[in-house]
C-alpha atoms as a PDB file:
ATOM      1  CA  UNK A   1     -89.875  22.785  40.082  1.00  0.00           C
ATOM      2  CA  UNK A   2     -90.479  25.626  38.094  1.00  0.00           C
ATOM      3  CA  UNK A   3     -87.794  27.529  40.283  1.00  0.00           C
ATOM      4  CA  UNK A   4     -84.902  25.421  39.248  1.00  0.00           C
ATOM      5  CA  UNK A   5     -86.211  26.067  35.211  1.00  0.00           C
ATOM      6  CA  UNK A   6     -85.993  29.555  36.133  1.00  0.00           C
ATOM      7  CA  UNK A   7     -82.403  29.470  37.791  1.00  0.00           C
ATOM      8  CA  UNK A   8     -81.217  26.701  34.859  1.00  0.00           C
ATOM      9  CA  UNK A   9     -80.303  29.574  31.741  1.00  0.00           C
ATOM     10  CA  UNK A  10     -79.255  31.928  34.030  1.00  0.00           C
ATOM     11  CA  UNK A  11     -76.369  29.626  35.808  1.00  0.00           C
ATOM     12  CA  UNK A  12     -75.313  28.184  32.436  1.00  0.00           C
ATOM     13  CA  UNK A  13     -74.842  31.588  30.795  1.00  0.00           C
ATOM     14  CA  UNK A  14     -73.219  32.327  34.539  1.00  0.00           C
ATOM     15  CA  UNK A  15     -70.539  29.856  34.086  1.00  0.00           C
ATOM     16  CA  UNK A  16     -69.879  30.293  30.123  1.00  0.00           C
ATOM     17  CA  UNK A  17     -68.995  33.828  31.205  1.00  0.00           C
ATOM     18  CA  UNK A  18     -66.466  32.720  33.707  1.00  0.00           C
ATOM     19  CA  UNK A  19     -64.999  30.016  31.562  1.00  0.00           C
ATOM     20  CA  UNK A  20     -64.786  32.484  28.805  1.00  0.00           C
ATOM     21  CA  UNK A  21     -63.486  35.568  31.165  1.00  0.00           C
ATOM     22  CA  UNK A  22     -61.249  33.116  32.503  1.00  0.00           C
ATOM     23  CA  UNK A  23     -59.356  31.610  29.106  1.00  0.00           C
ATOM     24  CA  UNK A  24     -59.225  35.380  27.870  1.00  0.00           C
ATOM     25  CA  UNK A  25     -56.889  36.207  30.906  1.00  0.00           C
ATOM     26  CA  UNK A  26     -54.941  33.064  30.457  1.00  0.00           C
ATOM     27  CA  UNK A  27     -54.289  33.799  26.950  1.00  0.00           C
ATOM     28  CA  UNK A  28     -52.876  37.572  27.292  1.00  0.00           C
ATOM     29  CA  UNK A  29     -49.371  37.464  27.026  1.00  0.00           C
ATOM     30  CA  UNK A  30     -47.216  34.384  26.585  1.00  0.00           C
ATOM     31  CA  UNK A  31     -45.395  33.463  23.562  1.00  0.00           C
ATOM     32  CA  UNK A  32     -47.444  34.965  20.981  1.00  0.00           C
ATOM     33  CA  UNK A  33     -47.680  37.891  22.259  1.00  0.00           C
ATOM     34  CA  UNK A  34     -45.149  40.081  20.116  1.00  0.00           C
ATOM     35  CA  UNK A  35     -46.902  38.223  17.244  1.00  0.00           C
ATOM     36  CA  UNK A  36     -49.936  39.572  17.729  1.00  0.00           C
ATOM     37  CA  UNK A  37     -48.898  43.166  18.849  1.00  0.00           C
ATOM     38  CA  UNK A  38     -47.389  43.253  15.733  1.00  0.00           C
ATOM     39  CA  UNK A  39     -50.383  42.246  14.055  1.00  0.00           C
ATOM     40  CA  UNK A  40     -52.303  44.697  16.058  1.00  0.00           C
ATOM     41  CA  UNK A  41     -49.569  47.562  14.914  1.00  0.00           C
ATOM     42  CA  UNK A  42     -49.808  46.554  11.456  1.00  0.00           C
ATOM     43  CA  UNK A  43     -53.570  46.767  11.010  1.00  0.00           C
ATOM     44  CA  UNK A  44     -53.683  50.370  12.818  1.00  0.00           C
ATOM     45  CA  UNK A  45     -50.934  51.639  11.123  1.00  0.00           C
ATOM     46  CA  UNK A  46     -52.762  50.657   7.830  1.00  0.00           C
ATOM     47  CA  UNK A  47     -55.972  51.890   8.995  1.00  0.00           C
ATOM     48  CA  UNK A  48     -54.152  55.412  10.063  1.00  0.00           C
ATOM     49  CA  UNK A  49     -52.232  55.734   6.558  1.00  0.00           C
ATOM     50  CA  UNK A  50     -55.542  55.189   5.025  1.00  0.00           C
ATOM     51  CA  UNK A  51     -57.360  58.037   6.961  1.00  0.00           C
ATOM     52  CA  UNK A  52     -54.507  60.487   5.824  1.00  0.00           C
ATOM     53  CA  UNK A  53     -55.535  62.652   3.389  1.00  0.00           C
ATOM     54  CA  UNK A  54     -53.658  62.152   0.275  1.00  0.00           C
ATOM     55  CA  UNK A  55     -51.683  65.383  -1.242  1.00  0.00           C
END
């Protein structure tokens, strides 16, 4: 039985990384996603203003 306590963490973590692979590619796009491009243009656009040097 030790065998199957070995393979036990290893499947779990297995099949969290699918689930989790798997709801990050049904999430990309869809209605929210002009939202959060915009978000995403907003922050770098802050972040690139801020690394301009100031004259």
């Amino acid at each position: 039985m030790d065998y199957v306590s070995a393979l036990v963490p290893p499947v779990v973590m297995a099949a969290f990384f699918i689930a989790l692979v798997v709801t990050i590619v049904k999430t990309q796009g869809g209605a929210n996603k002009a939202k959060e491009d915009a978000a995403v243009d907003a922050v770098l656009a802050r972040a690139e203003a801020a690394r301009q040097p100031r004259s």
